[in-house]
C-alpha atoms as a PDB file:
ATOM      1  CA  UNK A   1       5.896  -4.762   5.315  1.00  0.00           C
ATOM      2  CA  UNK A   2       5.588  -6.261   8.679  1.00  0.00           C
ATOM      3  CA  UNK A   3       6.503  -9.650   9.109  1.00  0.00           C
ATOM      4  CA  UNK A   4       5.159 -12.435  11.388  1.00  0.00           C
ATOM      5  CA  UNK A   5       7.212 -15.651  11.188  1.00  0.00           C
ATOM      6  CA  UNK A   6       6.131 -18.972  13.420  1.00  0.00           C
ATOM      7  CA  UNK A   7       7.230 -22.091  13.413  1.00  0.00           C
ATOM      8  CA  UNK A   8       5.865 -25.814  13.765  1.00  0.00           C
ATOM      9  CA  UNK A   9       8.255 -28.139  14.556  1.00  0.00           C
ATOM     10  CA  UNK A  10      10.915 -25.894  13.584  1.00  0.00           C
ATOM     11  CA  UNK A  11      12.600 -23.153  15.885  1.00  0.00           C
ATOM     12  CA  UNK A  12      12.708 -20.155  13.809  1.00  0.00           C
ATOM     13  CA  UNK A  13      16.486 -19.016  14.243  1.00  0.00           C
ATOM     14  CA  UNK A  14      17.761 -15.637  13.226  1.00  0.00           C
ATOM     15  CA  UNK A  15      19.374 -17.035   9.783  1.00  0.00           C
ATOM     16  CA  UNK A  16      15.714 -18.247   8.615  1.00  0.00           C
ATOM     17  CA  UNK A  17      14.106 -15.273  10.031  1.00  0.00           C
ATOM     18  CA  UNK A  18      16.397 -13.133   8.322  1.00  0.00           C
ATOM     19  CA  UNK A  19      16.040 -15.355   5.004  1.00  0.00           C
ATOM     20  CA  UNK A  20      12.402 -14.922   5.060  1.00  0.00           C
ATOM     21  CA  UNK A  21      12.582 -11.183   5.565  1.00  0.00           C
ATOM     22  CA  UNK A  22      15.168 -10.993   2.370  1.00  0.00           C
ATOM     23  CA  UNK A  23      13.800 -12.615  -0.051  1.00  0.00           C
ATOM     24  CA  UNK A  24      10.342 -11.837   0.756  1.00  0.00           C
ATOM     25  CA  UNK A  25      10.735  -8.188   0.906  1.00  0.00           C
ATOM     26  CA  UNK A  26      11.546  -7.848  -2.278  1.00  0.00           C
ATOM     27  CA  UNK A  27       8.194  -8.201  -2.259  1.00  0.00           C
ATOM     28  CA  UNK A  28       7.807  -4.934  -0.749  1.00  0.00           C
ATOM     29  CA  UNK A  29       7.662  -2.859  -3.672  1.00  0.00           C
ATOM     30  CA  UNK A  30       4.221  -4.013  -4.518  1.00  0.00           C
ATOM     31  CA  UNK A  31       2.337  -3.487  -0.840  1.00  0.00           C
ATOM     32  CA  UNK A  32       2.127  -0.519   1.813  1.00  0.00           C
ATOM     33  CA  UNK A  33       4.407  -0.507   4.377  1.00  0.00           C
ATOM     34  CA  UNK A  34       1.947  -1.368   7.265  1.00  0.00           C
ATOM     35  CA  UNK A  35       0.854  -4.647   5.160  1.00  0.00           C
ATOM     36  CA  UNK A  36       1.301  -7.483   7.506  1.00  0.00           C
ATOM     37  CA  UNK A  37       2.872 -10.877   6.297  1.00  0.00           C
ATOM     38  CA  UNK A  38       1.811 -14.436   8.058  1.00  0.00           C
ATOM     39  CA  UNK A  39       4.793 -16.856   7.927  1.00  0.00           C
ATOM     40  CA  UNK A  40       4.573 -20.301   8.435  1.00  0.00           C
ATOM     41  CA  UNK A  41       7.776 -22.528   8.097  1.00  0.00           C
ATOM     42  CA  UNK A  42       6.945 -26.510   9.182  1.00  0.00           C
ATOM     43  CA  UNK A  43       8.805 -29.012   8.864  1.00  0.00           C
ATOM     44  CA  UNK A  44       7.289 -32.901   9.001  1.00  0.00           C
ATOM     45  CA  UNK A  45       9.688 -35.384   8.377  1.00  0.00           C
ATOM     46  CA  UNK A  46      12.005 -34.446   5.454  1.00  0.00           C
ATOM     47  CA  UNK A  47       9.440 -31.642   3.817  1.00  0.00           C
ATOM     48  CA  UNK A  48      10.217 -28.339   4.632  1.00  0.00           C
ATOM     49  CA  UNK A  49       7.229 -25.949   4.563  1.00  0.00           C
ATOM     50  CA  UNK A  50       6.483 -22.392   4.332  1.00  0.00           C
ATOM     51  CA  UNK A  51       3.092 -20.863   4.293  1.00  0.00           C
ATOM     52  CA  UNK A  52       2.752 -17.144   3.807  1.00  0.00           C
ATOM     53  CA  UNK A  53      -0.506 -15.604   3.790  1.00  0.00           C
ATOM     54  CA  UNK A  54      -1.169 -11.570   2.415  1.00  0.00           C
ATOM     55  CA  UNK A  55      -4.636 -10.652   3.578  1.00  0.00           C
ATOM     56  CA  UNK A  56      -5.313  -7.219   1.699  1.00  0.00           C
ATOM     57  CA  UNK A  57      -8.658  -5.670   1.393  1.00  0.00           C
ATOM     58  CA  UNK A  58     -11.295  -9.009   0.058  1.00  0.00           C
ATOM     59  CA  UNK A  59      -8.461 -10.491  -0.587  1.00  0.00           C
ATOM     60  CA  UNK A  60      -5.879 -12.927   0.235  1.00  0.00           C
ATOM     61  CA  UNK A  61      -2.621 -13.515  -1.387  1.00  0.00           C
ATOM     62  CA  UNK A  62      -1.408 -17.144  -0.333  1.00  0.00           C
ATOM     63  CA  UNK A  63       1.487 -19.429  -1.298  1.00  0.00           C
ATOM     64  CA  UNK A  64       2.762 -22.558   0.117  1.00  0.00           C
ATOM     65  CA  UNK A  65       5.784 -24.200  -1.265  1.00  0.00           C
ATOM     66  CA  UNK A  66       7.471 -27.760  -0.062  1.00  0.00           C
ATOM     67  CA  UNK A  67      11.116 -28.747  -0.611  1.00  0.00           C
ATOM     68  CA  UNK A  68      13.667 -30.803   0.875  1.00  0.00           C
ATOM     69  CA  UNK A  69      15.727 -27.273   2.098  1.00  0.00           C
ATOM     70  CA  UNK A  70      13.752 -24.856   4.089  1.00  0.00           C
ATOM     71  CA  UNK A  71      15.819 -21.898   2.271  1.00  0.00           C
ATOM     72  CA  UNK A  72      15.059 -23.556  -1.329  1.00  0.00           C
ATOM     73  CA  UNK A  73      11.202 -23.225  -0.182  1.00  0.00           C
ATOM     74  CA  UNK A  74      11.686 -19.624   1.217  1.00  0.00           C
ATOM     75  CA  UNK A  75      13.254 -18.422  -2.846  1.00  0.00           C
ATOM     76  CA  UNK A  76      10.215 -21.027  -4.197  1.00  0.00           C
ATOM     77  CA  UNK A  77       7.396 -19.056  -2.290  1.00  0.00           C
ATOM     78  CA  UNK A  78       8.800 -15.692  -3.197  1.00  0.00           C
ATOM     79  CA  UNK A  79       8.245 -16.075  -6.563  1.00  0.00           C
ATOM     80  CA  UNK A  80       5.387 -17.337  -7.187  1.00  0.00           C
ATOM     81  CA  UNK A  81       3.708 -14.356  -4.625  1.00  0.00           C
ATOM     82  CA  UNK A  82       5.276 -12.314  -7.177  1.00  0.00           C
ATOM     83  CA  UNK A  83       4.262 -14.230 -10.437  1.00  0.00           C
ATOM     84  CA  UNK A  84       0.327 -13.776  -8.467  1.00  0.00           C
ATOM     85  CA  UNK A  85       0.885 -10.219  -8.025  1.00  0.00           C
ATOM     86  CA  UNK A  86       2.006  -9.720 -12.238  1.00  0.00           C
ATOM     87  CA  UNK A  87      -0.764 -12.148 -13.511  1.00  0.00           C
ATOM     88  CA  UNK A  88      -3.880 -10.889 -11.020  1.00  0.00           C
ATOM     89  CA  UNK A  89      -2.843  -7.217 -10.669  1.00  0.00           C
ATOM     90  CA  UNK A  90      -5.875  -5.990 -12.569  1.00  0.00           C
ATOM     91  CA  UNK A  91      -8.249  -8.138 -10.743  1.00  0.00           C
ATOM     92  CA  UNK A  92      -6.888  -7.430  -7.389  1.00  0.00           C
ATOM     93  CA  UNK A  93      -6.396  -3.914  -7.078  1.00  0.00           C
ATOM     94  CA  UNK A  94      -9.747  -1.832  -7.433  1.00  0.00           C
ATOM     95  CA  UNK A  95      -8.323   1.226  -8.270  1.00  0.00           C
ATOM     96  CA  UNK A  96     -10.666   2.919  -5.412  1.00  0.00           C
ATOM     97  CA  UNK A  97     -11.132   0.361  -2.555  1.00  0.00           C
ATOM     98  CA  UNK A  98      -7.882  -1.415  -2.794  1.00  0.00           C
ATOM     99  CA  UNK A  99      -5.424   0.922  -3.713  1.00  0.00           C
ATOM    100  CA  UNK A 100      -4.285   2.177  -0.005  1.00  0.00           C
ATOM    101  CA  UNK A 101      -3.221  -1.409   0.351  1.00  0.00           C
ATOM    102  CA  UNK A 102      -0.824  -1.339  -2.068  1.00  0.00           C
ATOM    103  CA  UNK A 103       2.488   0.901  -3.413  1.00  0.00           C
ATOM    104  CA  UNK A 104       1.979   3.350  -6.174  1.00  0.00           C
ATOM    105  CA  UNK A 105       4.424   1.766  -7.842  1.00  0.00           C
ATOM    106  CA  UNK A 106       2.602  -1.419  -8.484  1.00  0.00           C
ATOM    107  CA  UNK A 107      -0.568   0.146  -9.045  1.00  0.00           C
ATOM    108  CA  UNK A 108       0.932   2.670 -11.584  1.00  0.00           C
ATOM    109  CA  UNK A 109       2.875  -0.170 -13.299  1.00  0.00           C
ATOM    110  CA  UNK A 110       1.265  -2.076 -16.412  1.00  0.00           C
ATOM    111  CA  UNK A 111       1.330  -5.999 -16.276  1.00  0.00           C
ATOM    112  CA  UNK A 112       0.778  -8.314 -19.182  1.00  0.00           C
ATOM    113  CA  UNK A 113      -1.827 -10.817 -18.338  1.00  0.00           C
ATOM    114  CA  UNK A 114      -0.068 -14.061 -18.850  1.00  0.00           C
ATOM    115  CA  UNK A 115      -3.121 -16.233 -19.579  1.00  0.00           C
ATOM    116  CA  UNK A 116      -7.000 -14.637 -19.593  1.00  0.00           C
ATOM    117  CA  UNK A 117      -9.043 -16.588 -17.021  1.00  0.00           C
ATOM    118  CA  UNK A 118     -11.671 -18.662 -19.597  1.00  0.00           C
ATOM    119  CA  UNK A 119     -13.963 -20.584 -18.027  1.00  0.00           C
ATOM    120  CA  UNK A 120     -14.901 -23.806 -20.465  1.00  0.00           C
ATOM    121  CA  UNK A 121     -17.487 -25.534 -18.928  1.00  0.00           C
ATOM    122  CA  UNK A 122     -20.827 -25.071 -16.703  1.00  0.00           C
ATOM    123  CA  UNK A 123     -22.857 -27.426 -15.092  1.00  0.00           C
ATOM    124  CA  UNK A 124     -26.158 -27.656 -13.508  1.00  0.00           C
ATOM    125  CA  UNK A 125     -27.325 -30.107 -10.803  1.00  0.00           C
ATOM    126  CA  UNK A 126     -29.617 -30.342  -8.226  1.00  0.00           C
ATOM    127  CA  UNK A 127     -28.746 -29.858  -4.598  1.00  0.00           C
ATOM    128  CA  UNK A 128     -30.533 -32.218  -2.244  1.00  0.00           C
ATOM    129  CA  UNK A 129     -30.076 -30.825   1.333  1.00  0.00           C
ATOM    130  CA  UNK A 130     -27.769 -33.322   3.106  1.00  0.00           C
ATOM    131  CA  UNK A 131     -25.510 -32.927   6.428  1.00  0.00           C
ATOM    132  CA  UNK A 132     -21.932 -31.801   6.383  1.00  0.00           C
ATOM    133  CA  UNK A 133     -20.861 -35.946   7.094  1.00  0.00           C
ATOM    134  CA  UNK A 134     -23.174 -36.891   4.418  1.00  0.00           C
ATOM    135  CA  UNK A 135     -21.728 -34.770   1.375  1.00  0.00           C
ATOM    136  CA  UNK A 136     -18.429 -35.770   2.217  1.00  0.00           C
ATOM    137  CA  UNK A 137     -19.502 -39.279   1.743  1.00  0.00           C
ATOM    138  CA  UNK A 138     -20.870 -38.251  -1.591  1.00  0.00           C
ATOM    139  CA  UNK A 139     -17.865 -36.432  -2.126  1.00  0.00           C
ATOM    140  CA  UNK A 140     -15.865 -39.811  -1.959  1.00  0.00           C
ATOM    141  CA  UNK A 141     -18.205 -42.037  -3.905  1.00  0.00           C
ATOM    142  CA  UNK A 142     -17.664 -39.371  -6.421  1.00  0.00           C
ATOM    143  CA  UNK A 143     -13.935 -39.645  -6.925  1.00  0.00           C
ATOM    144  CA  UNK A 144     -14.029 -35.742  -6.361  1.00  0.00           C
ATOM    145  CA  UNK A 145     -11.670 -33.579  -3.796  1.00  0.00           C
ATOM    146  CA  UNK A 146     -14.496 -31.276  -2.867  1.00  0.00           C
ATOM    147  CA  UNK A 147     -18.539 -30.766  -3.222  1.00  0.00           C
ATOM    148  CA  UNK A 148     -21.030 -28.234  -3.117  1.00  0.00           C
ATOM    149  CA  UNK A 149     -24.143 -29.070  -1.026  1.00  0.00           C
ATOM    150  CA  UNK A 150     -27.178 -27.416   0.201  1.00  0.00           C
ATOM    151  CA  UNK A 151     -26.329 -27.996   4.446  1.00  0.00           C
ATOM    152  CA  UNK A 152     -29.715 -29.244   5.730  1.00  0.00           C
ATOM    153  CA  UNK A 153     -28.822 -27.839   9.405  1.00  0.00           C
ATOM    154  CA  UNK A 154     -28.492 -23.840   8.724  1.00  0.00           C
ATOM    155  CA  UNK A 155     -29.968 -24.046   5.041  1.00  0.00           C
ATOM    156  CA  UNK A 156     -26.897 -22.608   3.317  1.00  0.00           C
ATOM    157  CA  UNK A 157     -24.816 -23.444   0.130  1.00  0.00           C
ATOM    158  CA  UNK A 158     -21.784 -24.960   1.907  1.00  0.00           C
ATOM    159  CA  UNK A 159     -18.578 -26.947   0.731  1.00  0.00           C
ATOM    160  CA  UNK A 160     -16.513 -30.051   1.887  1.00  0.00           C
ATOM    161  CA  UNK A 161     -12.989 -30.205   0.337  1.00  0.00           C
ATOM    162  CA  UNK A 162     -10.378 -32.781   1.266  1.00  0.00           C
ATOM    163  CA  UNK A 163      -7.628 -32.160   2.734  1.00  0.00           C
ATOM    164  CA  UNK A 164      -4.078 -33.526   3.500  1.00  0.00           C
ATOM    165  CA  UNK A 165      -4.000 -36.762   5.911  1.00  0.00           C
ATOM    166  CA  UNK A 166      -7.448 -38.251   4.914  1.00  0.00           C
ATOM    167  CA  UNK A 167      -9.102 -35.279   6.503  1.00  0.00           C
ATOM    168  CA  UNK A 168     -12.001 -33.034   5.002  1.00  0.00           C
ATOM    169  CA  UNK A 169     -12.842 -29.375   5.159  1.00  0.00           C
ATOM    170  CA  UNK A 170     -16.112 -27.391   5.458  1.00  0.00           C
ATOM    171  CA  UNK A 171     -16.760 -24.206   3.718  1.00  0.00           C
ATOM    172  CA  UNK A 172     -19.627 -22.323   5.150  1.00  0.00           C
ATOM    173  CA  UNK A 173     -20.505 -18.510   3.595  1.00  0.00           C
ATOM    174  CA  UNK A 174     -20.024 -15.830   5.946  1.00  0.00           C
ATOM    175  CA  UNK A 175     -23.110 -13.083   4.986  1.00  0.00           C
ATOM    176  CA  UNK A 176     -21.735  -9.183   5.955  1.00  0.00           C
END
């Protein structure tokens, strides 16, 4: 595994760089070894972040863990990447389009699904074409953290999502 570690707000010295590479290369048993890992450590005010984002093959593995100690956040983030891997391995690897991303080992390996995805409730509704500002408006008098909408500029299904600070997010489908 390949590692790239930035920082915000944080200089990344050689004990958290070396942290990061310990305990998530343990982690290494379940990818290749050219798979690249993104590492984010933040800090802002007394939270201590770290991001870490997989991308494999139509897929990306993604934790982020908070904690008052950047190292406590580092062991946090580790497992639950590995708790993903055990619980989604069957929906993540495709035996024949995924597997070069990952080790034999792991692909080889039999994990007990945890908990089945169920899904216990659909809904239908109507989607008035509205503008990007708009949904998010309906989006708050809804009480919800995100909407689906029907963007009346480029005539796609998009989605606004809140995010942290009072800010909002737009989800637009990229077509291959």
């Amino acid at each position: 595994m390949r590692f790239i570690i930035t920082g915000r707000n944080i200089d990344v010295t050689e004990g958290l760089k070396s942290a990061v590479e310990e305990k998530l290369g343990k982690l290494d048993r379940f990818f290749a070894v050219e798979t690249e890992v993104n590492v984010t450590l933040s800090v802002e005010k007394e939270r201590q972040k770290i991001e870490v984002t997989i991308p494999v093959k139509g897929n990306i593995i993604r934790s982020e863990q908070v904690s008052s100690d950047m190292y406590v956040s580092i062991d946090l983030v580790e497992e639950v990447i590995e708790r993903q891997l055990k619980r989604y391995k069957n929906k993540i690897v495709d035996k024949q389009q995924n597997a070069s991303e990952f080790a034999p080992e792991y692909i080889e390996k039999e994990y007990e699904d945890e908990e089945e995805i169920k899904i216990i409730r659909s809904k239908r509704f109507g989607i008035k074409p509205m503008v990007p500002e708009e949904a998010c408006v309906q989006m708050e008098l809804l009480g919800h953290n995100f909407f689906v909408f029907l963007n009346a500029e480029t005539n796609e299904v998009n989605v606004v999502y809140k995010r942290k600070g009072n800010t909002f997010g737009l989800i637009e489908p990229e077509l291959d």
